[in-house]
C-alpha atoms as a PDB file:
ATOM      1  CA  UNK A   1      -4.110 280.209  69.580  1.00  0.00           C
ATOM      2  CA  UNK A   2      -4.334 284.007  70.887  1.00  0.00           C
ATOM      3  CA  UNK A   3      -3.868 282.354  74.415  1.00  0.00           C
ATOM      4  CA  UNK A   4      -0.508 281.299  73.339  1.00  0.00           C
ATOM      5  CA  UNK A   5       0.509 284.967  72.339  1.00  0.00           C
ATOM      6  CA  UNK A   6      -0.630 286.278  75.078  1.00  0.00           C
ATOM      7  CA  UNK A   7       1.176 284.165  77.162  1.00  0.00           C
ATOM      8  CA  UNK A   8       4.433 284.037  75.021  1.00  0.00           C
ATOM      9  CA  UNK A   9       4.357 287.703  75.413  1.00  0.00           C
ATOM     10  CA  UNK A  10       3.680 287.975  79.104  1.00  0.00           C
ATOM     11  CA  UNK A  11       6.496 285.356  80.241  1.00  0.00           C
ATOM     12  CA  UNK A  12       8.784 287.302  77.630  1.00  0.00           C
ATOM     13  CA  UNK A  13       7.925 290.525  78.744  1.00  0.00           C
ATOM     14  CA  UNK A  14      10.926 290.454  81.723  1.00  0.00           C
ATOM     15  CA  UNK A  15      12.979 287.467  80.553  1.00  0.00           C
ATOM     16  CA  UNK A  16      13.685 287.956  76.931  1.00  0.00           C
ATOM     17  CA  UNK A  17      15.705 290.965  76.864  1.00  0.00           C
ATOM     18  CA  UNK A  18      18.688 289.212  77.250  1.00  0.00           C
ATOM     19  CA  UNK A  19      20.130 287.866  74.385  1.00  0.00           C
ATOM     20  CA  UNK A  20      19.582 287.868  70.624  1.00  0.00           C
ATOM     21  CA  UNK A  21      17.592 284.960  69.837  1.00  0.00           C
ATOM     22  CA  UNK A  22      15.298 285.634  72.604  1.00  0.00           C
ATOM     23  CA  UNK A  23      14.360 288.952  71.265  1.00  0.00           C
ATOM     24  CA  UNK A  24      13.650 287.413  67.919  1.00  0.00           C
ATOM     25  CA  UNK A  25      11.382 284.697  68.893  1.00  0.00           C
ATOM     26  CA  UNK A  26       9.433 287.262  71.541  1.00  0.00           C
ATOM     27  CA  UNK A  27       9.098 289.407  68.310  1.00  0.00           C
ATOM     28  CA  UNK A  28       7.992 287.057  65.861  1.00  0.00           C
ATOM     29  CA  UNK A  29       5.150 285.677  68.575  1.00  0.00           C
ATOM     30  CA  UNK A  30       3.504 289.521  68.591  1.00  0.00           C
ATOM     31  CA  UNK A  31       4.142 289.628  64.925  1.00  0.00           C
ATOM     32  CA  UNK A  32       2.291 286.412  64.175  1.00  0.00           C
ATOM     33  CA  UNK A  33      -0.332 287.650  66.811  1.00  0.00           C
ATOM     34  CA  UNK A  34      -0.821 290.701  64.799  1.00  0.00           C
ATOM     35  CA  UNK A  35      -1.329 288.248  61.787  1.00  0.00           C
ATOM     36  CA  UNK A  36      -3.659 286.443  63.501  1.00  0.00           C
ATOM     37  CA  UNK A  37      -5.572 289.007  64.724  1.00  0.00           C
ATOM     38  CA  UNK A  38      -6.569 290.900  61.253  1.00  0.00           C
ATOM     39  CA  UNK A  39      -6.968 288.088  59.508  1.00  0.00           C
ATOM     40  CA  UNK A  40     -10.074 287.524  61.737  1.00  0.00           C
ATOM     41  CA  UNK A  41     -12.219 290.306  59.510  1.00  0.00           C
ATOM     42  CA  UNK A  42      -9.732 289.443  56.600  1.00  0.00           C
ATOM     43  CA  UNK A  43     -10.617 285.672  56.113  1.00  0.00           C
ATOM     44  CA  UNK A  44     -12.893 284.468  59.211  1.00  0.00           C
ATOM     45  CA  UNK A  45     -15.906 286.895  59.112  1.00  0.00           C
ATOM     46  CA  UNK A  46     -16.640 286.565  55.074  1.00  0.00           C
ATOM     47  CA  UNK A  47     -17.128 282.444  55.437  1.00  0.00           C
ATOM     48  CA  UNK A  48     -19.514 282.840  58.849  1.00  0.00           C
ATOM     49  CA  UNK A  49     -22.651 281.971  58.142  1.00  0.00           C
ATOM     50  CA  UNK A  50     -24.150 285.252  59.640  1.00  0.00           C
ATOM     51  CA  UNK A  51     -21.954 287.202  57.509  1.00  0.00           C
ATOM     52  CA  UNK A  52     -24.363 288.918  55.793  1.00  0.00           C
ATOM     53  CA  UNK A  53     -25.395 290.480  59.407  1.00  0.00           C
ATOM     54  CA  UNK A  54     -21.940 290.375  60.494  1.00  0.00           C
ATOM     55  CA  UNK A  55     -19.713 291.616  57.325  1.00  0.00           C
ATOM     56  CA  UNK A  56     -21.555 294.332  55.293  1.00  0.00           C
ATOM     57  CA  UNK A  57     -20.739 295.607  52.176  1.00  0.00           C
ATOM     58  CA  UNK A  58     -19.499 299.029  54.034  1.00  0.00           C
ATOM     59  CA  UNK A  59     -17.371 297.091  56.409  1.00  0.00           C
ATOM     60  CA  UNK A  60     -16.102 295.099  53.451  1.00  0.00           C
ATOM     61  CA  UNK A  61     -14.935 298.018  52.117  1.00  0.00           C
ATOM     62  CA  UNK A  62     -13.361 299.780  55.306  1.00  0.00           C
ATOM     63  CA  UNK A  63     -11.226 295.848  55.533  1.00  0.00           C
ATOM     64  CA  UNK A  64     -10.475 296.002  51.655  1.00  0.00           C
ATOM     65  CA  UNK A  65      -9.543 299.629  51.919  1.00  0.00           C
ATOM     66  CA  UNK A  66      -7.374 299.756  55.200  1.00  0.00           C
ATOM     67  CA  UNK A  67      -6.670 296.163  57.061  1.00  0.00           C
ATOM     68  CA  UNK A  68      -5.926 294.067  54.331  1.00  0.00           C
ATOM     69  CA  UNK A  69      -2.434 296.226  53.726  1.00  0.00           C
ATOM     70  CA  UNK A  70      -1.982 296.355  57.735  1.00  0.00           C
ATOM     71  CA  UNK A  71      -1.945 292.432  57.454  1.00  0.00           C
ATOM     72  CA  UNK A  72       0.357 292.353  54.824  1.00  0.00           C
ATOM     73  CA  UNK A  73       2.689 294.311  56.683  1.00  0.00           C
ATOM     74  CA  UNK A  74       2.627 291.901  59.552  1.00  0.00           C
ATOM     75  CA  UNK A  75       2.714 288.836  56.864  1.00  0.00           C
ATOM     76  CA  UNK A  76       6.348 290.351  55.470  1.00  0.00           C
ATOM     77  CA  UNK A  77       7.858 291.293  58.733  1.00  0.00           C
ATOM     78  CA  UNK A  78       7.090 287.300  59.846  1.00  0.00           C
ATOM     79  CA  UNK A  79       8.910 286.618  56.265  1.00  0.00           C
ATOM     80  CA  UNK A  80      12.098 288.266  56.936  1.00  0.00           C
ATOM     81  CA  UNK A  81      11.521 287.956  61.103  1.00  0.00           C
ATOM     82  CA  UNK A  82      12.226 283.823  60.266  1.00  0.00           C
ATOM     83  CA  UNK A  83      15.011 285.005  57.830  1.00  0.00           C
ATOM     84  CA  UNK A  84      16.641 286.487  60.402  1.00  0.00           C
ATOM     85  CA  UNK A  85      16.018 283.851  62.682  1.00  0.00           C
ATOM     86  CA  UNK A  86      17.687 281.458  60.861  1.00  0.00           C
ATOM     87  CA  UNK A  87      20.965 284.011  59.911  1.00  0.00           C
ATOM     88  CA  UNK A  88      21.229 283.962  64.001  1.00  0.00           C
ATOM     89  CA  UNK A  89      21.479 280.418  64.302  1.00  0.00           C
ATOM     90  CA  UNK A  90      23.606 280.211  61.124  1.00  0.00           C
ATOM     91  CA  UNK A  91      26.118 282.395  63.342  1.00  0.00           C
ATOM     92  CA  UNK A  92      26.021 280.861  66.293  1.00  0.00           C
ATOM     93  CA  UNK A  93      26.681 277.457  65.041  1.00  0.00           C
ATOM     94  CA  UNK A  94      28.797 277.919  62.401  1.00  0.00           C
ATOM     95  CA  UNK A  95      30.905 280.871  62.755  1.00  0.00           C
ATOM     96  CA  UNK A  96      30.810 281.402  66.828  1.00  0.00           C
ATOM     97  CA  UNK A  97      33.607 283.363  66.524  1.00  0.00           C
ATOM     98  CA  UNK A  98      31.530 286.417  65.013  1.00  0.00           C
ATOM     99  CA  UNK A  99      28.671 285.758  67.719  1.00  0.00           C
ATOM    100  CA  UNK A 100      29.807 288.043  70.720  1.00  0.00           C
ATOM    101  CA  UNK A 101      30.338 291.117  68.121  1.00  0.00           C
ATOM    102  CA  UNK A 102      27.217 290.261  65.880  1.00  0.00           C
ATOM    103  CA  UNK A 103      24.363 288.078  67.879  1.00  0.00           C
ATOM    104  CA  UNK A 104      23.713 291.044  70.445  1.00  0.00           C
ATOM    105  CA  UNK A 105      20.590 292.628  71.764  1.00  0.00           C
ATOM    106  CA  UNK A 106      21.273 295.632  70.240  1.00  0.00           C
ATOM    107  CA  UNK A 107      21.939 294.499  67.013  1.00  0.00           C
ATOM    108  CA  UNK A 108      18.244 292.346  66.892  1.00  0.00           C
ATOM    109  CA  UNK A 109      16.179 295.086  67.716  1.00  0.00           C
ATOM    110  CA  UNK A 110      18.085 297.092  65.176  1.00  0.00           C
ATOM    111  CA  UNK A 111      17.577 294.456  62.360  1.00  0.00           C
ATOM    112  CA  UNK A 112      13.620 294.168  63.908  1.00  0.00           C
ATOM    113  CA  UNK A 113      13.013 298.330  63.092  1.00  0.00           C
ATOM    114  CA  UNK A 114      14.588 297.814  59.800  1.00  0.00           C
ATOM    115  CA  UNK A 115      12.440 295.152  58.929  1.00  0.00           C
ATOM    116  CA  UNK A 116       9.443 297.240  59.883  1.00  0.00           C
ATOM    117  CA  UNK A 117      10.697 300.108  58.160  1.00  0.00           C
ATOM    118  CA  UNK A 118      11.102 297.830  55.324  1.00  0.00           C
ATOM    119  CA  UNK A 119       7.510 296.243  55.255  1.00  0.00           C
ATOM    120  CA  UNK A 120       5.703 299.014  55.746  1.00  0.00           C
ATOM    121  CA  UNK A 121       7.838 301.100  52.644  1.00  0.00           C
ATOM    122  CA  UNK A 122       7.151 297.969  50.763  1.00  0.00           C
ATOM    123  CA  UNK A 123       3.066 297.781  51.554  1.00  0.00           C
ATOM    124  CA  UNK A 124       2.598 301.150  51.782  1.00  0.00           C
ATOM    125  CA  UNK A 125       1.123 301.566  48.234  1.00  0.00           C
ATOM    126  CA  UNK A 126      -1.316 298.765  48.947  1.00  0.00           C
ATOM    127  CA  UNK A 127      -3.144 301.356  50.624  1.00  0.00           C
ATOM    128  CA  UNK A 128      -3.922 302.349  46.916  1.00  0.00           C
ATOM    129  CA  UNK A 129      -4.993 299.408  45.485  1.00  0.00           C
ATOM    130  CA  UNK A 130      -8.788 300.054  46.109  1.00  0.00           C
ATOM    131  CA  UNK A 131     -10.838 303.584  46.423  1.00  0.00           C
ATOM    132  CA  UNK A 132     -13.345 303.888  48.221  1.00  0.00           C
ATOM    133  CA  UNK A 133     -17.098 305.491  47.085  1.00  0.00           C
ATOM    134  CA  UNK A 134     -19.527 307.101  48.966  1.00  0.00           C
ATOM    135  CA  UNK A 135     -23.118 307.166  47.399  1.00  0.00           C
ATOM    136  CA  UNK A 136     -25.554 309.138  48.055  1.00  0.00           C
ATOM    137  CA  UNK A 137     -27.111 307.615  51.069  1.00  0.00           C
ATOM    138  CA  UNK A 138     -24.035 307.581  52.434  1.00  0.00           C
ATOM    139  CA  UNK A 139     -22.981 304.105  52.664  1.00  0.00           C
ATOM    140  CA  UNK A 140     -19.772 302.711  51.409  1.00  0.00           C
ATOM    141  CA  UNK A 141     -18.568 300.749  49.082  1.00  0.00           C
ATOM    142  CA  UNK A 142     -15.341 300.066  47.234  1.00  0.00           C
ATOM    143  CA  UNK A 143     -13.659 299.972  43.382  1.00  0.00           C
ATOM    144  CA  UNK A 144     -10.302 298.205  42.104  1.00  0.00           C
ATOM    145  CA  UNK A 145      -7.431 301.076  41.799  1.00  0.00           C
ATOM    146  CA  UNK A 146      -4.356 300.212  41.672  1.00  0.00           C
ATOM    147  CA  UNK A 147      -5.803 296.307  41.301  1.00  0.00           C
ATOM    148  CA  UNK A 148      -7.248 297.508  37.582  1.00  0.00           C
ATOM    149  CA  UNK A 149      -5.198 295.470  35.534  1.00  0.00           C
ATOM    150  CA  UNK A 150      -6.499 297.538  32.974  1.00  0.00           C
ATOM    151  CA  UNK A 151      -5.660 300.980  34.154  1.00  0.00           C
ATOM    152  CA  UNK A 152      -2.697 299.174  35.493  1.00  0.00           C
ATOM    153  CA  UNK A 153      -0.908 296.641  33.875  1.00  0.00           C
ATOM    154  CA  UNK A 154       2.534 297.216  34.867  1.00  0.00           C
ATOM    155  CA  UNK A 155       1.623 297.121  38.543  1.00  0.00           C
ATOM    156  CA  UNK A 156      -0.091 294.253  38.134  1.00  0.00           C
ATOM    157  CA  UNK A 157       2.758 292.355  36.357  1.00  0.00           C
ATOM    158  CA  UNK A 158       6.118 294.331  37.857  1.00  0.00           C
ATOM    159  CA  UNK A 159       5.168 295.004  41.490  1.00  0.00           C
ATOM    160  CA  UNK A 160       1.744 292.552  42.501  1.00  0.00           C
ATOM    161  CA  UNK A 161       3.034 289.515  40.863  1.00  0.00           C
ATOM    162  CA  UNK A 162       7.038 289.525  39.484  1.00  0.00           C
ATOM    163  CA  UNK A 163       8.531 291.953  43.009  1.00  0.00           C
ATOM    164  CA  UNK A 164       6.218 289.774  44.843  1.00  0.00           C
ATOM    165  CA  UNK A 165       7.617 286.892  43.643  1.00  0.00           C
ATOM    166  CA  UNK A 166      10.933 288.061  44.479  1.00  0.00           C
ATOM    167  CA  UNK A 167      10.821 289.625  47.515  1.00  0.00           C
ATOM    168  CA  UNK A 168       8.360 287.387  49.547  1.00  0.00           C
ATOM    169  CA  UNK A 169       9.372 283.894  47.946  1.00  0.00           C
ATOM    170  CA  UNK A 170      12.850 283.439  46.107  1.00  0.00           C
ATOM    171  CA  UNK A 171      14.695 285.721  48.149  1.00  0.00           C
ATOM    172  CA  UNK A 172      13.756 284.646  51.663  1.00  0.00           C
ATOM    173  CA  UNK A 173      13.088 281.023  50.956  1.00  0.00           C
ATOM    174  CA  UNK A 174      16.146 280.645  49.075  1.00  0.00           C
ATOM    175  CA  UNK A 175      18.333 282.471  52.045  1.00  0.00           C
ATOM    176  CA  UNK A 176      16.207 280.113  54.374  1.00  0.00           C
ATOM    177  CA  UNK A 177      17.025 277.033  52.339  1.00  0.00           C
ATOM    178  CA  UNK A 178      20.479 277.844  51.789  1.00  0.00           C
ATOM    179  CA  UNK A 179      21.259 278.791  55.673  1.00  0.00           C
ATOM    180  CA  UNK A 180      19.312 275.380  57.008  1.00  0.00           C
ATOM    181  CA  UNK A 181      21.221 273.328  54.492  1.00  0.00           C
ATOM    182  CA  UNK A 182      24.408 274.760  55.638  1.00  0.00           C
ATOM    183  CA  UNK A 183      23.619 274.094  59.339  1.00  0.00           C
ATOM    184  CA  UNK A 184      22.093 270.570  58.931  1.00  0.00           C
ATOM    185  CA  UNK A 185      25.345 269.527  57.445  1.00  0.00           C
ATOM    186  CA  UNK A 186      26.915 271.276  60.570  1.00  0.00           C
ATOM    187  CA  UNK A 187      24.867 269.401  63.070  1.00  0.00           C
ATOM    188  CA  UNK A 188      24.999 266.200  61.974  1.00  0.00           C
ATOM    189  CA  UNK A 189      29.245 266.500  61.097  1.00  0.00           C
ATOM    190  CA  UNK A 190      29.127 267.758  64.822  1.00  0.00           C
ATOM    191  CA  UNK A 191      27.362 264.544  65.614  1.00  0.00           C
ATOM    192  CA  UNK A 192      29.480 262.822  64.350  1.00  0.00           C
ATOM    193  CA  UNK A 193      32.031 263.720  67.747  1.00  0.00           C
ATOM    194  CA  UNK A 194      29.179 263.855  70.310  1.00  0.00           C
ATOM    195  CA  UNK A 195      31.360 262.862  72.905  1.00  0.00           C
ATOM    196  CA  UNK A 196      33.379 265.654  72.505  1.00  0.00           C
ATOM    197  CA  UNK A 197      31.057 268.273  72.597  1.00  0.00           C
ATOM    198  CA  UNK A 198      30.183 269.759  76.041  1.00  0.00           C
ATOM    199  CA  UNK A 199      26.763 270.259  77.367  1.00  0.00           C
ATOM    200  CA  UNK A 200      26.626 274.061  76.411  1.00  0.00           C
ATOM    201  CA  UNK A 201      27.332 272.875  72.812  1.00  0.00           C
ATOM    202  CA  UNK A 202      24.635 270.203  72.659  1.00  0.00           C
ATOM    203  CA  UNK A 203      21.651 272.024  73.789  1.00  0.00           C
ATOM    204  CA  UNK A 204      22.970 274.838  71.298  1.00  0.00           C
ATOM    205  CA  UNK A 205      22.481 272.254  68.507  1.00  0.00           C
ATOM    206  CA  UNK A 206      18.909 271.229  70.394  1.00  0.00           C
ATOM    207  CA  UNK A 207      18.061 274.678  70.182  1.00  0.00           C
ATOM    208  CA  UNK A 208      18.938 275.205  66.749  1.00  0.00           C
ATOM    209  CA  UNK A 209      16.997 272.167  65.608  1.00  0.00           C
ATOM    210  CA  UNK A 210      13.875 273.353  67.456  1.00  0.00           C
ATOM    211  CA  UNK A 211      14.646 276.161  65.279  1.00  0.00           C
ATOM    212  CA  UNK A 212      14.840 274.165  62.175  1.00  0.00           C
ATOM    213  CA  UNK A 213      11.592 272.729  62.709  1.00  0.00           C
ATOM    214  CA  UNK A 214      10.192 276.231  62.629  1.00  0.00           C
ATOM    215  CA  UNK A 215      11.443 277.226  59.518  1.00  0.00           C
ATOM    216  CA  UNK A 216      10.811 273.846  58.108  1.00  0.00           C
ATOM    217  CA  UNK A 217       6.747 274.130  58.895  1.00  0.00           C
ATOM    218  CA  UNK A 218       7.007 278.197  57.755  1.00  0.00           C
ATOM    219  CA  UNK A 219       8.581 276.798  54.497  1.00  0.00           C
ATOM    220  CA  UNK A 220       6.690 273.904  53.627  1.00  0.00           C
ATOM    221  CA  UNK A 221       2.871 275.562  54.698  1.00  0.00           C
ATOM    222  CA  UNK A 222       4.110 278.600  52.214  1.00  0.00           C
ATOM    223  CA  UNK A 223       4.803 276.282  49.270  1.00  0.00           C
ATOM    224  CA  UNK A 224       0.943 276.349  48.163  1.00  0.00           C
ATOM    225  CA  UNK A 225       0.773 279.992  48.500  1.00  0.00           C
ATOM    226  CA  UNK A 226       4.130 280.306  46.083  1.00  0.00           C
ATOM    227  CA  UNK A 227       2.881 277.998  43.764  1.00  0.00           C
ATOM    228  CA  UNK A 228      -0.701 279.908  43.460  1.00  0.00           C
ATOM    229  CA  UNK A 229       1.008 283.072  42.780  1.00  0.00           C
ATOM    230  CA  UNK A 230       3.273 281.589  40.505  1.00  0.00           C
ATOM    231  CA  UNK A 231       0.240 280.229  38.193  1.00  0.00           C
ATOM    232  CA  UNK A 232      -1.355 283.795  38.704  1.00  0.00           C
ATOM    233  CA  UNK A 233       1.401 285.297  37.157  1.00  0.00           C
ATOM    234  CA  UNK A 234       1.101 282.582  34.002  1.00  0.00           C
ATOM    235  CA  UNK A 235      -2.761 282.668  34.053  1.00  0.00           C
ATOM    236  CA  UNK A 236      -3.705 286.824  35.003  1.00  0.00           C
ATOM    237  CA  UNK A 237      -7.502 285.523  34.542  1.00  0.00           C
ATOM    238  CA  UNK A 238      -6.783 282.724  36.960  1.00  0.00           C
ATOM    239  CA  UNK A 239      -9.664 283.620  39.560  1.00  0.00           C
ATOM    240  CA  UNK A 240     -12.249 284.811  36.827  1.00  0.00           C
ATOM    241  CA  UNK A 241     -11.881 282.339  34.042  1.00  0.00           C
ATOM    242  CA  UNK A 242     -14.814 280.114  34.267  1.00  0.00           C
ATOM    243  CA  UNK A 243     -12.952 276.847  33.308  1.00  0.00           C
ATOM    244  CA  UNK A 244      -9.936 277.746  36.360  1.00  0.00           C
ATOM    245  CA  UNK A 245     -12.003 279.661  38.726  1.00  0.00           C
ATOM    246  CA  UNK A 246     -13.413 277.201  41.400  1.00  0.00           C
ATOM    247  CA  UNK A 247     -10.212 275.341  41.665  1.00  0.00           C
ATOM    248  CA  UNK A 248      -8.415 279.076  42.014  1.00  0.00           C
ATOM    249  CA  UNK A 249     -10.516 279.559  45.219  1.00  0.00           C
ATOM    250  CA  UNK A 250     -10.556 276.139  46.921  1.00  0.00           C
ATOM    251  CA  UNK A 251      -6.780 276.383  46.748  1.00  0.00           C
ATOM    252  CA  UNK A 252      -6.811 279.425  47.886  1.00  0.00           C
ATOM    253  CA  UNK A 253      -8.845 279.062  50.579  1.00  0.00           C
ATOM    254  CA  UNK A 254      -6.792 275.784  51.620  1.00  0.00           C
ATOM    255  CA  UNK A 255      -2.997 278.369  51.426  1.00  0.00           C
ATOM    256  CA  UNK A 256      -4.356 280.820  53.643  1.00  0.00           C
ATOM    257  CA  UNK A 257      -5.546 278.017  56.052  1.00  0.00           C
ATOM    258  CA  UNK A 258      -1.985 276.916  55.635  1.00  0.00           C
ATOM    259  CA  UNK A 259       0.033 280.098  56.525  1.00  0.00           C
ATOM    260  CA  UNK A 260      -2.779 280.906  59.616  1.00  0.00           C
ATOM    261  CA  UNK A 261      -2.040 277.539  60.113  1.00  0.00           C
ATOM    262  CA  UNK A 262       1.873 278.273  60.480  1.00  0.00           C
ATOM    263  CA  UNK A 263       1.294 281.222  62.325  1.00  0.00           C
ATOM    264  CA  UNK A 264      -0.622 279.449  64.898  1.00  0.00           C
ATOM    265  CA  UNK A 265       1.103 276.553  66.011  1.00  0.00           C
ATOM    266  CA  UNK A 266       4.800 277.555  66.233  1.00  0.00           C
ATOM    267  CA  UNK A 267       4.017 277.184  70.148  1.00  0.00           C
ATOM    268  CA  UNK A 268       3.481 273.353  69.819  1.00  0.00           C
ATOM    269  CA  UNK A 269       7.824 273.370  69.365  1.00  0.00           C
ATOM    270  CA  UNK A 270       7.954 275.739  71.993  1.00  0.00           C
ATOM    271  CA  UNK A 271       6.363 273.547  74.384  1.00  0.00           C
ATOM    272  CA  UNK A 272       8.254 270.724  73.254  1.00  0.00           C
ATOM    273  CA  UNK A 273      11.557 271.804  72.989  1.00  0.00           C
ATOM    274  CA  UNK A 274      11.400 274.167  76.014  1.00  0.00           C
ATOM    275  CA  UNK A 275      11.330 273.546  79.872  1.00  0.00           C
ATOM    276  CA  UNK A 276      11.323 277.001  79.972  1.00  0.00           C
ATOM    277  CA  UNK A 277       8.419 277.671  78.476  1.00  0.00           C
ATOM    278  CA  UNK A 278       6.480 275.434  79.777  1.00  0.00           C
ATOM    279  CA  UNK A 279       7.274 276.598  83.166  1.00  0.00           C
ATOM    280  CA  UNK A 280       6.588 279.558  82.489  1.00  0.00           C
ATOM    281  CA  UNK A 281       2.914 279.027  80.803  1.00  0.00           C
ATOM    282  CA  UNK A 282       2.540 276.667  84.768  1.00  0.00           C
ATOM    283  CA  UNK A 283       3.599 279.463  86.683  1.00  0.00           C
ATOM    284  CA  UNK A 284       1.230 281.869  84.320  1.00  0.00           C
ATOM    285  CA  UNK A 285      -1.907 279.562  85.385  1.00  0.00           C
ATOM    286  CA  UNK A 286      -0.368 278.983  89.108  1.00  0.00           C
ATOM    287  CA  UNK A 287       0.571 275.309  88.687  1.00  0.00           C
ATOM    288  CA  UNK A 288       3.951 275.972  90.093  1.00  0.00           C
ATOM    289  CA  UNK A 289       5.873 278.476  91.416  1.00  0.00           C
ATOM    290  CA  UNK A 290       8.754 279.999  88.794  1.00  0.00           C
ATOM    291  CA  UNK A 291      11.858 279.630  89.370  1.00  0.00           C
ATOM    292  CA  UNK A 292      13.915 283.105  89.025  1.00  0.00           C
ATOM    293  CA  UNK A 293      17.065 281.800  89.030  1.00  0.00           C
ATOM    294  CA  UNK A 294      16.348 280.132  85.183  1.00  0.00           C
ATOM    295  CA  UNK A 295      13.838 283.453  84.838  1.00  0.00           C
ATOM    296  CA  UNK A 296      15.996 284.500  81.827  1.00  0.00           C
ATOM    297  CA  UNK A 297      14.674 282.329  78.858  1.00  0.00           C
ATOM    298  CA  UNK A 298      11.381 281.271  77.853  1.00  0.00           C
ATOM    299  CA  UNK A 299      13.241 279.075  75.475  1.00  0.00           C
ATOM    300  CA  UNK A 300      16.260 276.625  76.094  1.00  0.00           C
ATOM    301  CA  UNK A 301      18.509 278.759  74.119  1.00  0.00           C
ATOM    302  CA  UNK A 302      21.299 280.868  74.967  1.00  0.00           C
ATOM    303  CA  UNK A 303      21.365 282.588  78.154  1.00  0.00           C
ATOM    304  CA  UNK A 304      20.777 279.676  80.211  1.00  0.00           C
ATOM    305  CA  UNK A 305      23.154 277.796  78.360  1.00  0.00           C
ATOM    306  CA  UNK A 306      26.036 279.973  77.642  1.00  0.00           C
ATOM    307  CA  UNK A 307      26.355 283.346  78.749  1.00  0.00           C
ATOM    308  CA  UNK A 308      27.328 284.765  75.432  1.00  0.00           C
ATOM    309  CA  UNK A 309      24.921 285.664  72.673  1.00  0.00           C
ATOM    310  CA  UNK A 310      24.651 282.895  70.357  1.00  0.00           C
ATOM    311  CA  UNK A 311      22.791 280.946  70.900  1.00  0.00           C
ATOM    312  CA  UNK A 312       1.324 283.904  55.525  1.00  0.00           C
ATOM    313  CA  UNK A 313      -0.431 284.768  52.772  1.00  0.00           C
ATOM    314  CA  UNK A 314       1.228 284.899  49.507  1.00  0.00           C
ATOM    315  CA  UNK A 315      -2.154 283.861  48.162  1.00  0.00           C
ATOM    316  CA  UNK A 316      -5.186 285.373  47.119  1.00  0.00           C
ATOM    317  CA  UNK A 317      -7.565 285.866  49.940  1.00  0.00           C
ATOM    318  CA  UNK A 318     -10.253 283.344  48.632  1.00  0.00           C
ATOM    319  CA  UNK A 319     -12.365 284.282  52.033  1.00  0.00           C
ATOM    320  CA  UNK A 320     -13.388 287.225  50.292  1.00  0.00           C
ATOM    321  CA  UNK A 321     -15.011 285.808  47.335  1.00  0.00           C
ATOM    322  CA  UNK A 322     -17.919 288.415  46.904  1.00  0.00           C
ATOM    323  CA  UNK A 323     -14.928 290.396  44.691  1.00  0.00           C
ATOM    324  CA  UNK A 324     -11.206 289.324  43.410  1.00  0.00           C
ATOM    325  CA  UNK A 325      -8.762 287.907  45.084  1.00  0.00           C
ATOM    326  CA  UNK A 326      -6.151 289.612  47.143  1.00  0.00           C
ATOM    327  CA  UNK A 327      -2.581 288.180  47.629  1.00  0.00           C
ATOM    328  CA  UNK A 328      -1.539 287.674  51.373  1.00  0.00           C
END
């Protein structure tokens, strides 16, 4: 799955610069990557069976202390990345008069640094949420901070579990939900007078259902993950109560599978949906020779069609079950 990044981000280095959609998809491939990546020492290394040789108590620490926030930066910039995916192909389909001024390069990479801005402001005290304590000997280990419900009930209840809430689940998934709804009813009224529309039009509404399908699988692999944090918030002793705690961690295992899951095979409608890119992932191994003239896209969506511009982890991180949950 870090092939397909890589590749993604090689064929999109030159070709997706040109029009909104394009630089949204290119971004959300190195975001996911980025996901991917740190949840490797995250979730991966704590369930190998070497781990004891492998994942230390030190190194524990150091990923407790300092990745874990770095991957929930990348997890809420995917969030809103999709979110703004899907506000892009609300425009273009239903209100293409506002595309030319609105859907521009410019005005994606924009919205991409305020997202950033905006995840990192928003994780930035997770950097607090554990301290870490040097003994003696000098090896490392770590203690709940900011985590202390404790010490700190009113982070634990007003930003860890209600903002989350909020900000990572009702707010984007109901935008998401609302937007989709909105253009499935445009599609299929569009449908309706197929013969009418011109080719231009059609593979717009090809590309926006690839698109669909994306947000769909985001959506439905993040429902487990909602629902986890939901009962958290009901049940604070969720993951140490006795009586709740082994069914706490096998479904918590099974939602991060689910949003690594999501992050990992987004290509597969890629592939599908796109000559594009799977000439360009040919041309990448030297199966064929790529065509410049259709150069511009990776995906079939605007530029090659029209020459305007329209075109996880909320859940507690159950691989690290030698201490408490964190939420993803």
């Amino acid at each position: 799955m870090f092939w397909k990044y890589f590749i993604g981000s090689c064929i999109s280095s030159g070709c997706m610069r040109t029009s909104s959609i394009n630089i949204l998809l290119t971004a959300l491939s190195l975001i996911d990557f980025g996901l991917l990546l740190f949840a490797i020492p995250v979730f991966v290394l704590p369930n190998l069976q070497s781990g004891e040789l492998l994942y230390s108590e030190q190194f524990q620490a150091i990923v407790v202390k300092f990745l874990y926030p770095v991957n929930l930066i990348f997890q809420t910039c995917s969030i809103y990345t999709i979110v703004l995916i899907t506000a892009e192909r609300y425009l273009a389909i239903c209100r293409p008069l506002h595309v030319r001024s609105l859907c521009t390069p410019r005005t994606a990479k924009r919205s991409l640094f305020f997202i950033l801005g905006f995840s990192i402001a928003y994780n930035i005290v997770r950097f607090w949420e554990y301290t870490l304590i040097e003994s003696s000997d000098g090896s490392l280990s770590f203690q709940r901070n900011l985590r202390n419900p404790n010490d700190h009930p009113w982070y634990m209840l007003g930003y860890y579990s209600l903002l989350f809430l909020l900000s990572h689940f009702l707010l984007p998934f109901g935008t998401i939900i609302s937007l989709n709804g909105l253009l499935a009813h445009r599609i299929l009224n569009l449908r309706s007078i197929r013969e009418q529309l011109t080719n231009k039009q059609l593979r717009e509404h090809n590309t926006t259902a690839m698109l669909l399908l994306v947000t769909l699988s985001f959506a439905l692999c993040n429902v487990l993950p909602f629902l986890l944090n939901l009962a958290e918030c009901v049940q604070s002793d969720l993951f140490v109560n006795e009586s709740t705690a082994a069914t706490a961690f096998i479904l918590n295992d099974l939602a991060n599978f689910l949003v690594v899951l999501n992050s990992s095979t987004t290509w597969i409608y890629y592939a599908v949906f796109s000559a594009k890119y799977r000439e360009g992932v040919a041309y990448l191994f030297g199966l064929r020779t790529l065509d410049r003239r259709r150069s511009g896209l990776v995906t079939n969506t605007v530029e090659e069609r029209s020459n305007s511009a329209c075109s996880n982890y909320n859940s507690a991180t159950g691989g690290m079950q030698n201490f408490e949950p964190n939420k993803l």
